[in-house]
C-alpha atoms as a PDB file:
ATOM      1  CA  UNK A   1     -53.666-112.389-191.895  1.00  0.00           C
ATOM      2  CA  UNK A   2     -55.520-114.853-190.457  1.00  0.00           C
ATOM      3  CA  UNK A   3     -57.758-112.313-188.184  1.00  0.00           C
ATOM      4  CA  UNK A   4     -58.325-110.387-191.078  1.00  0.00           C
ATOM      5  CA  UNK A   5     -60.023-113.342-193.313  1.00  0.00           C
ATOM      6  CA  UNK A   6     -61.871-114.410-190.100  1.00  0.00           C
ATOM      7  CA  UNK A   7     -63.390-110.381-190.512  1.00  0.00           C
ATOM      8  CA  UNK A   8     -63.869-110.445-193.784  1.00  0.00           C
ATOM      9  CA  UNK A   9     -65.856-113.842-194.083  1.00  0.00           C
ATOM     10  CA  UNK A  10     -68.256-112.755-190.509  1.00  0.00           C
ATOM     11  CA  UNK A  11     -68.926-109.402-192.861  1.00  0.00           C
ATOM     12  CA  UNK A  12     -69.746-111.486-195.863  1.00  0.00           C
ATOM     13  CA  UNK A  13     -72.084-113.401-193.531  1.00  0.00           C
ATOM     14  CA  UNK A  14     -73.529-110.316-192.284  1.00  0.00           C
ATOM     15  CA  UNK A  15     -74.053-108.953-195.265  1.00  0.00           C
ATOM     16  CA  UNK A  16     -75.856-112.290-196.867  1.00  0.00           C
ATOM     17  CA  UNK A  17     -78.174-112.791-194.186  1.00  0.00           C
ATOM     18  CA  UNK A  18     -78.574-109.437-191.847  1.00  0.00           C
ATOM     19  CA  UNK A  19     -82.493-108.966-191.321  1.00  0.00           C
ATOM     20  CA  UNK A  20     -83.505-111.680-193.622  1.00  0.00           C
ATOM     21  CA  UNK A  21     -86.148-113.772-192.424  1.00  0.00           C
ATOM     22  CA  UNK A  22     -86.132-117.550-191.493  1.00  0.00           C
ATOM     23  CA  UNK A  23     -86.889-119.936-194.655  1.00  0.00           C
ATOM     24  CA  UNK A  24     -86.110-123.556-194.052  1.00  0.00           C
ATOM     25  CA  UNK A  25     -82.988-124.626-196.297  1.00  0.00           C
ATOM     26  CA  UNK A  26     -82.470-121.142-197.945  1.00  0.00           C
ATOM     27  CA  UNK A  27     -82.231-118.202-194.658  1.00  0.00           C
ATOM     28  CA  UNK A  28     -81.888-120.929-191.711  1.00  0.00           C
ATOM     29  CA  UNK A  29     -78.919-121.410-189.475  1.00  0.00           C
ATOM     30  CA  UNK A  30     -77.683-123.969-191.359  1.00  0.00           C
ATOM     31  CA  UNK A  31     -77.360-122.198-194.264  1.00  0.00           C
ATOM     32  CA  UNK A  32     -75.954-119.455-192.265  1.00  0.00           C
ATOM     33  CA  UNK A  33     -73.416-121.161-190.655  1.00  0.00           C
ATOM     34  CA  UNK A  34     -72.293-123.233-193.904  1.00  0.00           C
ATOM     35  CA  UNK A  35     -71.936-119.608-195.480  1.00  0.00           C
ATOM     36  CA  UNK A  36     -69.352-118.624-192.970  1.00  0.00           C
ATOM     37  CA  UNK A  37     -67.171-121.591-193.038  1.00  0.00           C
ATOM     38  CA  UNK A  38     -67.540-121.508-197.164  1.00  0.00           C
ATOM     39  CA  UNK A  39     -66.560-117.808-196.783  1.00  0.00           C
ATOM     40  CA  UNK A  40     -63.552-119.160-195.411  1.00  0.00           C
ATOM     41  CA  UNK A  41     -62.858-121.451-197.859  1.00  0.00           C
ATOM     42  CA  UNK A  42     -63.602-124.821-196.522  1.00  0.00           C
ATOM     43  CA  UNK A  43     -66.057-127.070-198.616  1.00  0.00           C
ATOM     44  CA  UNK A  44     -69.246-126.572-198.534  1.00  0.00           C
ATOM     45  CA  UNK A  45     -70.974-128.482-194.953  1.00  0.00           C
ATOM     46  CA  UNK A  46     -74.236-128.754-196.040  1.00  0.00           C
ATOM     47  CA  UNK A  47     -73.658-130.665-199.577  1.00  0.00           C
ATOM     48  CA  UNK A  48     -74.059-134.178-198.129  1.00  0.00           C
ATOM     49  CA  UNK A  49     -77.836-132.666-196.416  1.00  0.00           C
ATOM     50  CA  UNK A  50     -78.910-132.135-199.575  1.00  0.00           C
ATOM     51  CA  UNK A  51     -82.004-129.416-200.225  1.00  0.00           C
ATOM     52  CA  UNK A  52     -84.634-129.772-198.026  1.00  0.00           C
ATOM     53  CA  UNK A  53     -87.663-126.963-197.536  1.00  0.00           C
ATOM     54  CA  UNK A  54     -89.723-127.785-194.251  1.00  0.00           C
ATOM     55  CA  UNK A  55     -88.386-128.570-190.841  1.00  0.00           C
ATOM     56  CA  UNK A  56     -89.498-132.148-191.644  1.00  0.00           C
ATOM     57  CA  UNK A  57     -87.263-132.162-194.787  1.00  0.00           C
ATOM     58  CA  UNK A  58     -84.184-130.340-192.350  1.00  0.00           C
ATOM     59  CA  UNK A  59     -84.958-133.532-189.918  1.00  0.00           C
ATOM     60  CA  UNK A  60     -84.886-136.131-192.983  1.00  0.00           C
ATOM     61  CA  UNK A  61     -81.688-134.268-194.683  1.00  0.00           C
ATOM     62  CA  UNK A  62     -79.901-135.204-191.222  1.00  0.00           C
ATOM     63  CA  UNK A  63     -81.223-138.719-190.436  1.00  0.00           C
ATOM     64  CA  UNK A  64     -79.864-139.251-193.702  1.00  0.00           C
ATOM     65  CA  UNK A  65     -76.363-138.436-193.190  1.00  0.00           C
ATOM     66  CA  UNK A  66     -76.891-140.273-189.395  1.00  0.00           C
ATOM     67  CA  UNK A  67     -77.220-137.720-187.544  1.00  0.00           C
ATOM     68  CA  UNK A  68     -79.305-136.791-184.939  1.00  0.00           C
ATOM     69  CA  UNK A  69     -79.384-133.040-184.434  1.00  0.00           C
ATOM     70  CA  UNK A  70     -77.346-130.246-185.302  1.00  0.00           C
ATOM     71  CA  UNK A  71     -75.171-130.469-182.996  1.00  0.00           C
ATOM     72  CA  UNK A  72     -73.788-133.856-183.950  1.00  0.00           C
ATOM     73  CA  UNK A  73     -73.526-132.505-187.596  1.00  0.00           C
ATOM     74  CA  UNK A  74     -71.454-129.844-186.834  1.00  0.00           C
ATOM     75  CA  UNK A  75     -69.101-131.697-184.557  1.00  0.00           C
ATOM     76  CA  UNK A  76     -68.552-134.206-187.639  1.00  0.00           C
ATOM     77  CA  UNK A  77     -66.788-131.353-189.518  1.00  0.00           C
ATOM     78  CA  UNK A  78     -64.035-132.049-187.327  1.00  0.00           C
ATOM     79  CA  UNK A  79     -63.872-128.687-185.900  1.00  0.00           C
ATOM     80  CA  UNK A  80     -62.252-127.858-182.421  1.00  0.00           C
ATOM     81  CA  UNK A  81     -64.848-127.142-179.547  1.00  0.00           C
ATOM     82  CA  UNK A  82     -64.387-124.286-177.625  1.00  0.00           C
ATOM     83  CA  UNK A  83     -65.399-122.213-174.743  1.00  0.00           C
ATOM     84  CA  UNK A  84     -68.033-119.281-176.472  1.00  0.00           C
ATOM     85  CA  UNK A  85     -66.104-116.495-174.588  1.00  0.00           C
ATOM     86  CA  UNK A  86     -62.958-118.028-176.755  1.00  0.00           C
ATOM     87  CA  UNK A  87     -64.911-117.034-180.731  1.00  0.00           C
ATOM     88  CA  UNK A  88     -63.053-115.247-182.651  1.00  0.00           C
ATOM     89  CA  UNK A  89     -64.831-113.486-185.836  1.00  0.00           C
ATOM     90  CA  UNK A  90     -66.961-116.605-188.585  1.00  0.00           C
ATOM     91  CA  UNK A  91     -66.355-119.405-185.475  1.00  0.00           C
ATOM     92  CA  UNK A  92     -69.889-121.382-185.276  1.00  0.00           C
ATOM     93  CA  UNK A  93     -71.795-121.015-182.102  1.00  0.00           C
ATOM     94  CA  UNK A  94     -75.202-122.896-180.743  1.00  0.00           C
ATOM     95  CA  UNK A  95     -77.281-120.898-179.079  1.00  0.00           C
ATOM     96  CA  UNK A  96     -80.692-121.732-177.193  1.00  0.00           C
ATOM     97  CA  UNK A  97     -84.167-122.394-179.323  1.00  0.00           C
ATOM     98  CA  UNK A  98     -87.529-121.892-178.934  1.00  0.00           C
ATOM     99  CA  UNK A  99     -88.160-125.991-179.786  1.00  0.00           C
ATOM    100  CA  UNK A 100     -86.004-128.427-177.906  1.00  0.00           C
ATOM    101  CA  UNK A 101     -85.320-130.279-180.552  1.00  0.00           C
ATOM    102  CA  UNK A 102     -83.346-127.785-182.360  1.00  0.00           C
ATOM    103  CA  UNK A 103     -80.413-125.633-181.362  1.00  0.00           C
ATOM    104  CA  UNK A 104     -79.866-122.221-183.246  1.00  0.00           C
ATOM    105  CA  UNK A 105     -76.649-122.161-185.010  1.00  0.00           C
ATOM    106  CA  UNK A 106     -74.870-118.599-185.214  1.00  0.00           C
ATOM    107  CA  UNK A 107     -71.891-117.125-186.103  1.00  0.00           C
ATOM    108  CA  UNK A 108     -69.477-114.765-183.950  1.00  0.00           C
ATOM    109  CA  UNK A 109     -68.934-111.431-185.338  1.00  0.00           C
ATOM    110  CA  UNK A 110     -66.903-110.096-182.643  1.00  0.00           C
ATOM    111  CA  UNK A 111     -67.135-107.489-180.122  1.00  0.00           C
ATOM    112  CA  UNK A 112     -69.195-110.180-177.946  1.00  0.00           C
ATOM    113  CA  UNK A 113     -71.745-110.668-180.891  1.00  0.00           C
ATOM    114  CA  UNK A 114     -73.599-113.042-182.911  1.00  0.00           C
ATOM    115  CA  UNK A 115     -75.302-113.413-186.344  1.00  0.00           C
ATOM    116  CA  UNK A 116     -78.284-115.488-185.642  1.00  0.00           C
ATOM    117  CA  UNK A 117     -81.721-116.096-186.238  1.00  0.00           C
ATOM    118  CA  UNK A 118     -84.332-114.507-183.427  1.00  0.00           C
ATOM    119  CA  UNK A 119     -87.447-116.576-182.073  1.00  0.00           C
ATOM    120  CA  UNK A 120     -88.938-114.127-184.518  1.00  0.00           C
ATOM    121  CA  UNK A 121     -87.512-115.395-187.412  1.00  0.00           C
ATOM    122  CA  UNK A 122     -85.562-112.687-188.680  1.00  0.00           C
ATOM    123  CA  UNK A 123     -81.349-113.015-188.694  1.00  0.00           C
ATOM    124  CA  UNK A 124     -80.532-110.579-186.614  1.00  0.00           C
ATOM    125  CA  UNK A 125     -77.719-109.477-183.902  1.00  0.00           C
ATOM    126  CA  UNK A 126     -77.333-111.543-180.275  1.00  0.00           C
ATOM    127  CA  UNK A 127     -75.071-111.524-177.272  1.00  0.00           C
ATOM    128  CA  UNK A 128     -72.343-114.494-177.374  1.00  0.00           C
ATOM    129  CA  UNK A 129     -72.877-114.758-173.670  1.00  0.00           C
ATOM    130  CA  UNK A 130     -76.342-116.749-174.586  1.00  0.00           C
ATOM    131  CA  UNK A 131     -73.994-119.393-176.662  1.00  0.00           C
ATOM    132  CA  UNK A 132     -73.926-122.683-174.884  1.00  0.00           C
ATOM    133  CA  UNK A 133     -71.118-124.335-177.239  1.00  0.00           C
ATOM    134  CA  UNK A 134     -68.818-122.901-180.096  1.00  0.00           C
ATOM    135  CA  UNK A 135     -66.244-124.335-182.596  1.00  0.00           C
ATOM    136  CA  UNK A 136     -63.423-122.995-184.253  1.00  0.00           C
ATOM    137  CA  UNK A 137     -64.135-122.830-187.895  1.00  0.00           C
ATOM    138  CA  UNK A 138     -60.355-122.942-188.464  1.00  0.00           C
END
């Protein structure tokens, strides 16, 4: 049962945000990865970050809530770190960015995949073996 909600939330993830293109606080990987632990019913992550529509207002929307990059935000949700080989379908990964201040947030989709946003801009499909953390999103 479990498996099966874990595939139905990564397709409702796909299906949200497949080839649309990056827009701070609406298509980001944020958003993205907020949408597949909602899809799995946990409460919405990105509530406390408030809106925010520029990467100065995604930097703000964090200091805010005390933390310092994604990373810390996502390990605040309390979810269990794991290896990236261990993602199951809708777990969270990081993956490498084009700025060093950021790290691209993705979701597993299976089959050694990930939803995520391209140095392009547009959300797109990536290999998990690029992830350099993952969590279980439950």
């Amino acid at each position: 049962m479990v498996l099966t909600r874990r595939v139905a939330a990564a397709q409702a993830t796909i299906n949200a945000f497949l080839d649309k293109t990056f827009s701070w606080g609406e298509y980001d990987c944020a958003r993205l990865a907020g949408y597949a632990l909602k899809e799995l019913g946990r409460d919405d992550p990105l509530i406390p970050f408030g809106s925010y529509s520029t990467e100065l207002g995604a930097v703000r929307a964090l200091k805010k809530q005390g933390r310092a990059n994604l990373i810390e935000a996502i390990e605040a949700l309390g979810l269990e770190r794991i290896a990236p080989a261990r993602a199951l379908p809708a777990d969270i990964v990081a993956m490498p960015a084009d700025d060093d201040r950021w790290v691209a947030l993705g979701v597993a989709i299976g089959d050694g995949r990930v939803l995520a946003f391209s140095p392009e801009g547009q959300c797109t499909w990536g290999s998990l073996k690029a992830a350099t953390a993952a969590w279980r999103a439950i």
